[in-house]
PDB file of N, CA and C in Angstrom:
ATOM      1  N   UNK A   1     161.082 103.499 293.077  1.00  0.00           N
ATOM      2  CA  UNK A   1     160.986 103.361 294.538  1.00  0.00           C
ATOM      3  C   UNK A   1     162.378 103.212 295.131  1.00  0.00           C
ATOM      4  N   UNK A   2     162.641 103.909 295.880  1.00  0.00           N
ATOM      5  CA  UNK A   2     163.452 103.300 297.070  1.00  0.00           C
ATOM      6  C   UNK A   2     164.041 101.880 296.942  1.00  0.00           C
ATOM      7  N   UNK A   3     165.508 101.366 296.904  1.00  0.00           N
ATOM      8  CA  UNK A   3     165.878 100.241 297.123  1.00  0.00           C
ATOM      9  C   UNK A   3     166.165 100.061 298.496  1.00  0.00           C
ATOM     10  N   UNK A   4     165.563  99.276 299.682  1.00  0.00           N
ATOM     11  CA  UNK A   4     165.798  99.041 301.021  1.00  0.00           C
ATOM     12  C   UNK A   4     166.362  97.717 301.223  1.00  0.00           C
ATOM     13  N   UNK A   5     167.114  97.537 301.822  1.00  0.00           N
ATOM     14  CA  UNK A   5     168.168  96.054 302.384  1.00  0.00           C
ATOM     15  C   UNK A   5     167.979  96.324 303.890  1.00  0.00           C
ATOM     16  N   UNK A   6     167.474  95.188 304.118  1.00  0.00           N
ATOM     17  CA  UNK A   6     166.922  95.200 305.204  1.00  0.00           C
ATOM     18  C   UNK A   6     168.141  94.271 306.108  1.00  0.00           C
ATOM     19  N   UNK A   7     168.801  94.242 307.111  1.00  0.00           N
ATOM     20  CA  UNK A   7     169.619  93.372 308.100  1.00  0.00           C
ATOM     21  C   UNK A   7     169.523  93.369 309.925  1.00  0.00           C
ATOM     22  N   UNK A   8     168.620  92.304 309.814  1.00  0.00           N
ATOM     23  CA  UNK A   8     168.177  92.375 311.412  1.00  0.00           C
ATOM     24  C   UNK A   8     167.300  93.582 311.180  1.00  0.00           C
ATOM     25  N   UNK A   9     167.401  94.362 312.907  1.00  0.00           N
ATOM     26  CA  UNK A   9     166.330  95.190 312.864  1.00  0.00           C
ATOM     27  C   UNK A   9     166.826  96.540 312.335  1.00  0.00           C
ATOM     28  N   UNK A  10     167.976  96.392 311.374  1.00  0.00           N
ATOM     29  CA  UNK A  10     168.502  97.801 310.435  1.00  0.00           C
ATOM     30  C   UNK A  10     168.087  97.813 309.279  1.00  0.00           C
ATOM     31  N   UNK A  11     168.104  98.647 308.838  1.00  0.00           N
ATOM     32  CA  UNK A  11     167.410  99.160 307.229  1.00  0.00           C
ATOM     33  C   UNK A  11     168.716  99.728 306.688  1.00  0.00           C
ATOM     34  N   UNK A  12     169.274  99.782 305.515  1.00  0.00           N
ATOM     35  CA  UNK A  12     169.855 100.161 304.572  1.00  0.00           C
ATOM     36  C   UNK A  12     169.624 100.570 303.240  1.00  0.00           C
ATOM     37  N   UNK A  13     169.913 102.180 302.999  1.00  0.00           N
ATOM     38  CA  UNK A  13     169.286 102.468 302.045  1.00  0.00           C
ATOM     39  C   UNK A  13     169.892 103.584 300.704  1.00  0.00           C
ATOM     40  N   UNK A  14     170.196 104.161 299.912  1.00  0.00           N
ATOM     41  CA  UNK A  14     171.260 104.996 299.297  1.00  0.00           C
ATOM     42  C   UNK A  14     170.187 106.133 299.612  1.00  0.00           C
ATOM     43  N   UNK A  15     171.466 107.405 299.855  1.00  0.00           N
ATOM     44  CA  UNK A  15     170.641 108.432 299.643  1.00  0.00           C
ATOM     45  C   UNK A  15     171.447 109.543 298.703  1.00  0.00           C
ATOM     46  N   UNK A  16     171.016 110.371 297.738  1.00  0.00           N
ATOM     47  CA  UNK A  16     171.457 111.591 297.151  1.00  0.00           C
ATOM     48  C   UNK A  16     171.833 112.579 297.616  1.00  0.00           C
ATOM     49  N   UNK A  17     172.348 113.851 297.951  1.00  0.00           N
ATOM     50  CA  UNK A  17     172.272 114.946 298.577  1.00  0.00           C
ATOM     51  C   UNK A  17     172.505 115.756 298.267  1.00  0.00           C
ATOM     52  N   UNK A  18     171.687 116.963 297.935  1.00  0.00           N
ATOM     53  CA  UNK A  18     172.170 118.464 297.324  1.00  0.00           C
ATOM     54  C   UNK A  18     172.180 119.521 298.754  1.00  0.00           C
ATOM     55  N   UNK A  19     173.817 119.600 298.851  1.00  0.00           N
ATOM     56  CA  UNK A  19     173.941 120.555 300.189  1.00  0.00           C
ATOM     57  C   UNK A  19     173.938 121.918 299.598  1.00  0.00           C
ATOM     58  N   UNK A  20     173.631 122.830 300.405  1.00  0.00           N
ATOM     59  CA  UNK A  20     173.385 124.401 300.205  1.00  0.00           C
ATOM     60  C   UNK A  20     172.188 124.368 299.597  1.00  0.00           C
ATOM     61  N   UNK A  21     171.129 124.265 299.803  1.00  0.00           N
ATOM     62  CA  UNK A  21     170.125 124.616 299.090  1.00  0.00           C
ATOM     63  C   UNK A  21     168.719 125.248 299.898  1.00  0.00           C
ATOM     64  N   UNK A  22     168.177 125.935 299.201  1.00  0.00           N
ATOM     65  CA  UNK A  22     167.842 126.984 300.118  1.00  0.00           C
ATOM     66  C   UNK A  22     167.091 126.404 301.716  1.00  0.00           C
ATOM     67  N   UNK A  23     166.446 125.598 301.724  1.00  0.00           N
ATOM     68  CA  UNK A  23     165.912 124.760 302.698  1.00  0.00           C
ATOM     69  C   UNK A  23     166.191 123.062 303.020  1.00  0.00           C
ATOM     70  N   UNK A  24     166.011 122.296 303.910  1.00  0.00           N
ATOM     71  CA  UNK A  24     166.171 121.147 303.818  1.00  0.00           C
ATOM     72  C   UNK A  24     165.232 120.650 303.695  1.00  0.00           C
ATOM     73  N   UNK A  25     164.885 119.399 303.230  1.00  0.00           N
ATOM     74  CA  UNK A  25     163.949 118.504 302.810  1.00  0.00           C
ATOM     75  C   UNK A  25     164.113 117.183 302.134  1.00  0.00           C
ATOM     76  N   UNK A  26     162.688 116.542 302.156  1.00  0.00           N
ATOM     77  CA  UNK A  26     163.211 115.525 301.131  1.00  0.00           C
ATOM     78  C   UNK A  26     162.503 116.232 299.645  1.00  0.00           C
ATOM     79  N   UNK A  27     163.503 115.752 298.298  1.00  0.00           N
ATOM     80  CA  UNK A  27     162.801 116.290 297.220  1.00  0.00           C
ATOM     81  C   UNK A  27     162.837 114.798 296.161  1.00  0.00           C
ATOM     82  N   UNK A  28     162.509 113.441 296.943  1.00  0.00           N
ATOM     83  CA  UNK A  28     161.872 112.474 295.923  1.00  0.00           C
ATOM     84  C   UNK A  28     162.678 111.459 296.274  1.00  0.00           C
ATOM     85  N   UNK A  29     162.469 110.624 294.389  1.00  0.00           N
ATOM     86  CA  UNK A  29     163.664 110.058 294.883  1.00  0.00           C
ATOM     87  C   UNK A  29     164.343 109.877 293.404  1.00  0.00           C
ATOM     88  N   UNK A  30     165.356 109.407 292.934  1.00  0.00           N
ATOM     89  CA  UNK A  30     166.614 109.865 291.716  1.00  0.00           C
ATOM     90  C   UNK A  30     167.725 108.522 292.065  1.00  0.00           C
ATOM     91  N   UNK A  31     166.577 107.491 290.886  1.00  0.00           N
ATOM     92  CA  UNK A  31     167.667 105.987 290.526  1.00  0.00           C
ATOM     93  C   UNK A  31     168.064 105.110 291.676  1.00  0.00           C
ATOM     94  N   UNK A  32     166.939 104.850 292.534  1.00  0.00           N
ATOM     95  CA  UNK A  32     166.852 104.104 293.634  1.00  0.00           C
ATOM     96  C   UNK A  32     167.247 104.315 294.960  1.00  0.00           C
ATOM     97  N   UNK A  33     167.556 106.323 294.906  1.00  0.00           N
ATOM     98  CA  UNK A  33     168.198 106.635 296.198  1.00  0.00           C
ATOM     99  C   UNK A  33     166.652 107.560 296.534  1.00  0.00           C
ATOM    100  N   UNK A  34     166.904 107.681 297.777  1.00  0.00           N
ATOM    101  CA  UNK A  34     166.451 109.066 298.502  1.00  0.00           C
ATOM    102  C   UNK A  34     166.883 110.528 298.132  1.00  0.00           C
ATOM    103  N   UNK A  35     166.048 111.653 297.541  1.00  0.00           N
ATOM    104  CA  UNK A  35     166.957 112.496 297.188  1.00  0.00           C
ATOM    105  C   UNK A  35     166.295 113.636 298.138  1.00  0.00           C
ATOM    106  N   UNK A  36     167.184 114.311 298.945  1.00  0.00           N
ATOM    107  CA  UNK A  36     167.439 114.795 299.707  1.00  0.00           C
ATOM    108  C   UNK A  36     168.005 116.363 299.936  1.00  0.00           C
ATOM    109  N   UNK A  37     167.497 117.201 300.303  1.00  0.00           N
ATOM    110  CA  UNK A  37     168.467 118.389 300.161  1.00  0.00           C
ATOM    111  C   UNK A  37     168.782 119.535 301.427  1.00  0.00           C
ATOM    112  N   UNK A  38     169.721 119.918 301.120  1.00  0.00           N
ATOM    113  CA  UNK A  38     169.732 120.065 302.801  1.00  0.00           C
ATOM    114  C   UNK A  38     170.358 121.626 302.499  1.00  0.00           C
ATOM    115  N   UNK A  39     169.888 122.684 303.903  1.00  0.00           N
ATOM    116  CA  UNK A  39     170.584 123.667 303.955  1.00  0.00           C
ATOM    117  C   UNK A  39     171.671 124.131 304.367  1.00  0.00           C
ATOM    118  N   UNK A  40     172.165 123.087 304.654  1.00  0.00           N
ATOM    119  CA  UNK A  40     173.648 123.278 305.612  1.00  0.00           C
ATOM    120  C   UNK A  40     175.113 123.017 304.199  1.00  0.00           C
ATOM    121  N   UNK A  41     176.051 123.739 303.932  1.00  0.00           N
ATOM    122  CA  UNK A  41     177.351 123.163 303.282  1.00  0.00           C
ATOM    123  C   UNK A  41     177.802 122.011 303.887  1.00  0.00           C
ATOM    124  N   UNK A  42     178.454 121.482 302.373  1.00  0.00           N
ATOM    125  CA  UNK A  42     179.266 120.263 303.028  1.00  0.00           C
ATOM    126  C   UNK A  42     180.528 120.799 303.660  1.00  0.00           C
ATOM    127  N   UNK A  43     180.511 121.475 304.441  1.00  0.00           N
ATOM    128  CA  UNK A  43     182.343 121.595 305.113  1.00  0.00           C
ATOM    129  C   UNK A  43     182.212 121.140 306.697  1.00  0.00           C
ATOM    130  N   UNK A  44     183.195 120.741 306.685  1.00  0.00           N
ATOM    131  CA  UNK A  44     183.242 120.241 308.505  1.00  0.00           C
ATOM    132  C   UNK A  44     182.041 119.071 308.904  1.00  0.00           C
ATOM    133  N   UNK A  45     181.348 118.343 308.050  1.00  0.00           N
ATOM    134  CA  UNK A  45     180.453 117.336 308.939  1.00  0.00           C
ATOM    135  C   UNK A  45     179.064 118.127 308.199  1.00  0.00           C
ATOM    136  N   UNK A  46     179.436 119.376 308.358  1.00  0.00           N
ATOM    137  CA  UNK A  46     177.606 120.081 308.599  1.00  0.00           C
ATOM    138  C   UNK A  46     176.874 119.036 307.598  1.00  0.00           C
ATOM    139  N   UNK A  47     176.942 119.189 306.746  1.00  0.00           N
ATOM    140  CA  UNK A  47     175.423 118.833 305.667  1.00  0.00           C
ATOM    141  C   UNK A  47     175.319 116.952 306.291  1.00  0.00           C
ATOM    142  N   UNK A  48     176.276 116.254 306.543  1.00  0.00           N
ATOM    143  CA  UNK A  48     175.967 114.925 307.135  1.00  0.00           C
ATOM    144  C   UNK A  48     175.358 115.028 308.792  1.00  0.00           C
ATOM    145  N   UNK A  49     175.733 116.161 309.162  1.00  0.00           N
ATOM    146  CA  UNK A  49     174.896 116.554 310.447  1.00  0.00           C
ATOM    147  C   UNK A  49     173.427 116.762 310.150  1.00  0.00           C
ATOM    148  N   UNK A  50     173.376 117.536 309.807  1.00  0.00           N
ATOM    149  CA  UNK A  50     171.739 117.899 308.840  1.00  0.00           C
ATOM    150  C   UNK A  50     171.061 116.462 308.389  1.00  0.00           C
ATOM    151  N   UNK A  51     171.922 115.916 307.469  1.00  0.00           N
ATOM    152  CA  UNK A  51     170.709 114.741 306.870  1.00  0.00           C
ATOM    153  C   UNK A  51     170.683 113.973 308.079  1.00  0.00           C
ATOM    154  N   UNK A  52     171.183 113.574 309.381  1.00  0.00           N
ATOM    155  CA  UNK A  52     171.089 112.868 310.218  1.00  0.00           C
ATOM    156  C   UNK A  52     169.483 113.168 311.038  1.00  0.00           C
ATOM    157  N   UNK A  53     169.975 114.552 311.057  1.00  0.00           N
ATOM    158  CA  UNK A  53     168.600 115.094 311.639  1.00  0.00           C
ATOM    159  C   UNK A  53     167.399 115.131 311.127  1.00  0.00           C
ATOM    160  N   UNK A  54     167.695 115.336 309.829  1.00  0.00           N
ATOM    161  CA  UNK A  54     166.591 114.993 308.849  1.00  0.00           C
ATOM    162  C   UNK A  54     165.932 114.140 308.987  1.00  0.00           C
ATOM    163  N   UNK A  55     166.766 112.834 308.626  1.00  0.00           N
ATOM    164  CA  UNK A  55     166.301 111.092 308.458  1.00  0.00           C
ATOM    165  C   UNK A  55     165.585 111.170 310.044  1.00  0.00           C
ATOM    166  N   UNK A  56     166.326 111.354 311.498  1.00  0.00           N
ATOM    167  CA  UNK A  56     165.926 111.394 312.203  1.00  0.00           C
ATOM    168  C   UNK A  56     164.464 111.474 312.552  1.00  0.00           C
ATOM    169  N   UNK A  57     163.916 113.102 311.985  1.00  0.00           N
ATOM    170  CA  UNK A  57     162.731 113.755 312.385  1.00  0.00           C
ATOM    171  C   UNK A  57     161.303 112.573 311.344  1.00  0.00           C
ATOM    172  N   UNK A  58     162.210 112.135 310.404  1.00  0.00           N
ATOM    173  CA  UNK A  58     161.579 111.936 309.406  1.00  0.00           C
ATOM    174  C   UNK A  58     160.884 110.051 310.142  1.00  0.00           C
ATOM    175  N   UNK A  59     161.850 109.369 310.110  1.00  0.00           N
ATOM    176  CA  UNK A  59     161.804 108.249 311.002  1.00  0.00           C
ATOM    177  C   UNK A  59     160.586 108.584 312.303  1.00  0.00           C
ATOM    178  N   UNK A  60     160.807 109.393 312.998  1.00  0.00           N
ATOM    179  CA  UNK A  60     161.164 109.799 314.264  1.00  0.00           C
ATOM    180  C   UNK A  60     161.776 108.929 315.369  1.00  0.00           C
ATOM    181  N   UNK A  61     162.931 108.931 315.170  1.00  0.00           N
ATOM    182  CA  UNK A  61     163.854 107.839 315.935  1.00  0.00           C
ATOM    183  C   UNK A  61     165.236 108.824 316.655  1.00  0.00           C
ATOM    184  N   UNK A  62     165.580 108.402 317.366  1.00  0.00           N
ATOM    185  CA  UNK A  62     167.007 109.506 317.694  1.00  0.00           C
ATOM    186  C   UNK A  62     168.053 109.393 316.609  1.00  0.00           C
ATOM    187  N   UNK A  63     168.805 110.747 316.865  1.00  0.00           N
ATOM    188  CA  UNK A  63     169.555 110.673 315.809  1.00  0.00           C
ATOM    189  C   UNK A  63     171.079 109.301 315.691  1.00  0.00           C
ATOM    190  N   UNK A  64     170.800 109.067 316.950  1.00  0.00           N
ATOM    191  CA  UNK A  64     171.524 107.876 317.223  1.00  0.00           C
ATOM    192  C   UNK A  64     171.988 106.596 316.231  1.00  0.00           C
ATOM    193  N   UNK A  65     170.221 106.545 315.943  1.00  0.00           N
ATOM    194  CA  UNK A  65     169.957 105.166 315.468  1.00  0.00           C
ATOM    195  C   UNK A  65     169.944 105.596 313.721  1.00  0.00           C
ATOM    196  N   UNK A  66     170.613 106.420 313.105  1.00  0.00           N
ATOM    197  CA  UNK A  66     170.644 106.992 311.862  1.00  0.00           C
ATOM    198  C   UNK A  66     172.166 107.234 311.839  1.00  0.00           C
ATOM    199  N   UNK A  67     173.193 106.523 310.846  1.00  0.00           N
ATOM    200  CA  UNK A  67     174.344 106.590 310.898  1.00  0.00           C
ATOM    201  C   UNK A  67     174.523 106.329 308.903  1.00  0.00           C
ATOM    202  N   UNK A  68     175.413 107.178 308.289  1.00  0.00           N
ATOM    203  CA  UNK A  68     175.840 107.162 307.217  1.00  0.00           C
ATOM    204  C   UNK A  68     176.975 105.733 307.245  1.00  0.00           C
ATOM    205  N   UNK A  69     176.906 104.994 306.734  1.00  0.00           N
ATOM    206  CA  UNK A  69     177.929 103.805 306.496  1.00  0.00           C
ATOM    207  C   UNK A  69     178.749 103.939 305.217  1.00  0.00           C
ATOM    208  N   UNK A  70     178.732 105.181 304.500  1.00  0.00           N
ATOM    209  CA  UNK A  70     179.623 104.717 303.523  1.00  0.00           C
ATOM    210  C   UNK A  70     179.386 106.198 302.545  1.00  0.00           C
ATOM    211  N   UNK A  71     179.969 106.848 301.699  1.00  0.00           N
ATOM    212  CA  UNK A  71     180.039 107.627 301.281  1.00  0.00           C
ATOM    213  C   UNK A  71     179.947 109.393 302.134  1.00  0.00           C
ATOM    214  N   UNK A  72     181.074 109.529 303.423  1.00  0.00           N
ATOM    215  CA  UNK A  72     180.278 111.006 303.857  1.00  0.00           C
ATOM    216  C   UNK A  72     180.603 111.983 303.320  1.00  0.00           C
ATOM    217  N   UNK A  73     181.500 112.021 302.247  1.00  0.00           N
ATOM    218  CA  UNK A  73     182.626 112.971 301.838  1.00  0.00           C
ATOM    219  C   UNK A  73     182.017 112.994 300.246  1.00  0.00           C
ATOM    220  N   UNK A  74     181.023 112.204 299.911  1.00  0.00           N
ATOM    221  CA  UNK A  74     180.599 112.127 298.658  1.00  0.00           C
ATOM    222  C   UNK A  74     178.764 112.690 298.864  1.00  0.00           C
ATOM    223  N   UNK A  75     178.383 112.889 297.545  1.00  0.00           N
ATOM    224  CA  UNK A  75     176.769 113.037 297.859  1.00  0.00           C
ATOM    225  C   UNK A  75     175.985 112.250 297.746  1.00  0.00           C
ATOM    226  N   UNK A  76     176.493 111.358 297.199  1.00  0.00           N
ATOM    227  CA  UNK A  76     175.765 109.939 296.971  1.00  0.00           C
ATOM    228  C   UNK A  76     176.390 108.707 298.225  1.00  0.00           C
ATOM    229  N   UNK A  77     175.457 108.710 299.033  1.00  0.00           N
ATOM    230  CA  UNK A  77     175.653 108.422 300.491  1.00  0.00           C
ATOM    231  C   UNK A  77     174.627 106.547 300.883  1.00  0.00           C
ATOM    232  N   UNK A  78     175.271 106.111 301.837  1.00  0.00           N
ATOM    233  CA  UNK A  78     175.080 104.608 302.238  1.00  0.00           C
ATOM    234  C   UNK A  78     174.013 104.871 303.693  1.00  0.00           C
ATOM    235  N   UNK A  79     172.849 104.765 303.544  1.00  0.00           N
ATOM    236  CA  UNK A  79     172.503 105.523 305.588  1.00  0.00           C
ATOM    237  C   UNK A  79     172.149 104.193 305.895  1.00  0.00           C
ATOM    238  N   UNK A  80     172.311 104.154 307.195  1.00  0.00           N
ATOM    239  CA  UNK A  80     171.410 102.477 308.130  1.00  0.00           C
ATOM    240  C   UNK A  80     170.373 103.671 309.159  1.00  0.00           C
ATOM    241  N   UNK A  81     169.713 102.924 308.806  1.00  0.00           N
ATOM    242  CA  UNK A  81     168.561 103.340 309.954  1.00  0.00           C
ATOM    243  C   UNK A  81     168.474 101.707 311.002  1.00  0.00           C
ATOM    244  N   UNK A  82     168.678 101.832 311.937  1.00  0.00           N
ATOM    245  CA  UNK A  82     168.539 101.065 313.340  1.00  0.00           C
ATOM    246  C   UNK A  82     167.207 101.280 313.824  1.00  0.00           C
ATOM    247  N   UNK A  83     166.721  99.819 314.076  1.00  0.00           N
ATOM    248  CA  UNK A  83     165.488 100.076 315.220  1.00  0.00           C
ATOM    249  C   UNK A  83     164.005 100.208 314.260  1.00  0.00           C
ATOM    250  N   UNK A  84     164.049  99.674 313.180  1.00  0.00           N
ATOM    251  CA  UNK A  84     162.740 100.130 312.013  1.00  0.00           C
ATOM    252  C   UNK A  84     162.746  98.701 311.244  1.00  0.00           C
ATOM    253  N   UNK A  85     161.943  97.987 311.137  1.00  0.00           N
ATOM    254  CA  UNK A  85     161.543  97.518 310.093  1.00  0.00           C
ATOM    255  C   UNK A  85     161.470  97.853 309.028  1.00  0.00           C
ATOM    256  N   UNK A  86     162.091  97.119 307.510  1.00  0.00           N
ATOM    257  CA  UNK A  86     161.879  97.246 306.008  1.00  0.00           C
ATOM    258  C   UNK A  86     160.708  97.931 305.730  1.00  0.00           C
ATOM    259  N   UNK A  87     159.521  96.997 306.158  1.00  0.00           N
ATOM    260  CA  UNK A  87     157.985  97.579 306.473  1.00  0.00           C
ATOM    261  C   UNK A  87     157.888  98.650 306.605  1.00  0.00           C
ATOM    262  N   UNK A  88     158.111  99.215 308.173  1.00  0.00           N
ATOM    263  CA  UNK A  88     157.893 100.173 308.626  1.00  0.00           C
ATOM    264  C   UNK A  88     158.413 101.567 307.643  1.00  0.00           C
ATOM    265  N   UNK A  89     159.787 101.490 307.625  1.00  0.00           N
ATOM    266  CA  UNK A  89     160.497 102.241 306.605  1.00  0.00           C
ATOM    267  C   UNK A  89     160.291 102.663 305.333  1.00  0.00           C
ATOM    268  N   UNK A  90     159.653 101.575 304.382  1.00  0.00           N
ATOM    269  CA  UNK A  90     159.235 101.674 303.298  1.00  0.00           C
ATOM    270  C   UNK A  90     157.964 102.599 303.480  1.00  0.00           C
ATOM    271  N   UNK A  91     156.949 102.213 304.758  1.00  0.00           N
ATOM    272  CA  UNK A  91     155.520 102.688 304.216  1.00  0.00           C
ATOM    273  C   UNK A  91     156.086 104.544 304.766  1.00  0.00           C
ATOM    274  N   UNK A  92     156.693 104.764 305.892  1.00  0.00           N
ATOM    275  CA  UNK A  92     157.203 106.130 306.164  1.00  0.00           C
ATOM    276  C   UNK A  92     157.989 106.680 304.291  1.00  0.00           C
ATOM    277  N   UNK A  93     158.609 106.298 303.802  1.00  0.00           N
ATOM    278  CA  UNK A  93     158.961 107.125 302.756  1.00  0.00           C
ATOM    279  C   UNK A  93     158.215 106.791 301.433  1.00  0.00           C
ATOM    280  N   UNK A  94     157.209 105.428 301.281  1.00  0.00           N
ATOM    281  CA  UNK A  94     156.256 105.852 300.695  1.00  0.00           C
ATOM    282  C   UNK A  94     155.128 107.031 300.813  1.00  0.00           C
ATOM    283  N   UNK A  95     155.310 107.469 302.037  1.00  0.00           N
ATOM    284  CA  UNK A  95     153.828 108.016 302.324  1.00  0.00           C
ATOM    285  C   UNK A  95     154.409 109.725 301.926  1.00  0.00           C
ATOM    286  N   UNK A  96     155.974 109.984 302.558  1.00  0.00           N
ATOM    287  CA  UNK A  96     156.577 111.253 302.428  1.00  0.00           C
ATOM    288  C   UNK A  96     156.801 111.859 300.827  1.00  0.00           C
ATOM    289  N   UNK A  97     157.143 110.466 299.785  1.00  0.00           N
ATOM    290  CA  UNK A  97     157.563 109.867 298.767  1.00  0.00           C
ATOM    291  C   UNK A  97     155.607 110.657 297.860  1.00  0.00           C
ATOM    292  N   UNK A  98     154.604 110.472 298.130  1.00  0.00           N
ATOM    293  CA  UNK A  98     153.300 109.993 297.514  1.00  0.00           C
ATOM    294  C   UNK A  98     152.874 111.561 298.100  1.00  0.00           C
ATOM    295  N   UNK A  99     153.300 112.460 299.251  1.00  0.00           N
ATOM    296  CA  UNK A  99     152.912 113.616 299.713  1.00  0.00           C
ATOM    297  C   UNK A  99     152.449 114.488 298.599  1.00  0.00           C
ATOM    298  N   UNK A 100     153.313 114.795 297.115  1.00  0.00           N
ATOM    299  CA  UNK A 100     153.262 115.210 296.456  1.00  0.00           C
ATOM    300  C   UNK A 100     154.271 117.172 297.079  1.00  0.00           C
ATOM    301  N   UNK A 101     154.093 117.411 297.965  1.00  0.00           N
ATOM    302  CA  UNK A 101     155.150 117.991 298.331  1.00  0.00           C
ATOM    303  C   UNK A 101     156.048 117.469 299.092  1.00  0.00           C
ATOM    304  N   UNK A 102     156.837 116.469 299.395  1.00  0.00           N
ATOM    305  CA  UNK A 102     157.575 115.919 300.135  1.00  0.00           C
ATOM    306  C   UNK A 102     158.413 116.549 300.511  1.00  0.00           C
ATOM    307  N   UNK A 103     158.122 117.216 301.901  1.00  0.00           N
ATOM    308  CA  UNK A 103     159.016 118.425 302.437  1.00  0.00           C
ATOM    309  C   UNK A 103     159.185 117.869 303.950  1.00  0.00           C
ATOM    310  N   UNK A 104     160.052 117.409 304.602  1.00  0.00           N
ATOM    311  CA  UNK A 104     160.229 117.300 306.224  1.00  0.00           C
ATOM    312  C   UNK A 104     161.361 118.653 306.786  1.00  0.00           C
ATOM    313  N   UNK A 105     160.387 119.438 307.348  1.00  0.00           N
ATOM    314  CA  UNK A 105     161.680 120.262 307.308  1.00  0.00           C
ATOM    315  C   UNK A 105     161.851 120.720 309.016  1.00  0.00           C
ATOM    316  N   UNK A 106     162.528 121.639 309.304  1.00  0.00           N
ATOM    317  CA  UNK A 106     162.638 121.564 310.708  1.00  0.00           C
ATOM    318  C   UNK A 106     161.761 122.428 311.366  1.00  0.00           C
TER     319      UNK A 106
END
């Protein structure tokens, strides 16, 4: 499962990321992160643009309240989600997590 750290009304959580790949989505999860894959390259921002939107649609929260804290230049990434309960958060990527296709795509 998912490791979530919860602070105030932010969530903190690791996520994985395989950029360039043929579609975006979520594809599970891989040693307590979110694993994640996105169609955009990592050059210039894009693929951390993408998972923003991702987490975003996925949450459904603005992309605002979804900010990488720590790894953007790496694939193994730090995200805060703002504005969500541990709760809330957990049962959204349990449920995406249990889909058996776990695909959020655009």
């Amino acid at each position: 499962m998912i490791k979530l750290t919860a602070q105030g009304n932010c969530v903190n959580f690791a996520v994985r990321v395989q950029p360039r790949a043929s579609q975006s989505g979520i594809a599970g999860e891989l040693d307590g992160a979110l694993k994640v894959r996105l169609a955009a390259p990592p050059v210039d921002g894009k693929a951390n643009q993408e998972l923003v939107r991702l987490l975003a649609r996925l949450f459904d929260l603005s992309r605002h309240q979804i900010a990488i804290i720590s790894g953007e230049t790496s694939k193994n990434k730090l995200v805060r989600v703002s504005g969500i309960s541990a709760d809330r958060c957990a049962a959204i990527l349990l449920k995406v997590l249990n889909a058996g296709d776990a695909h959020v795509q655009d």
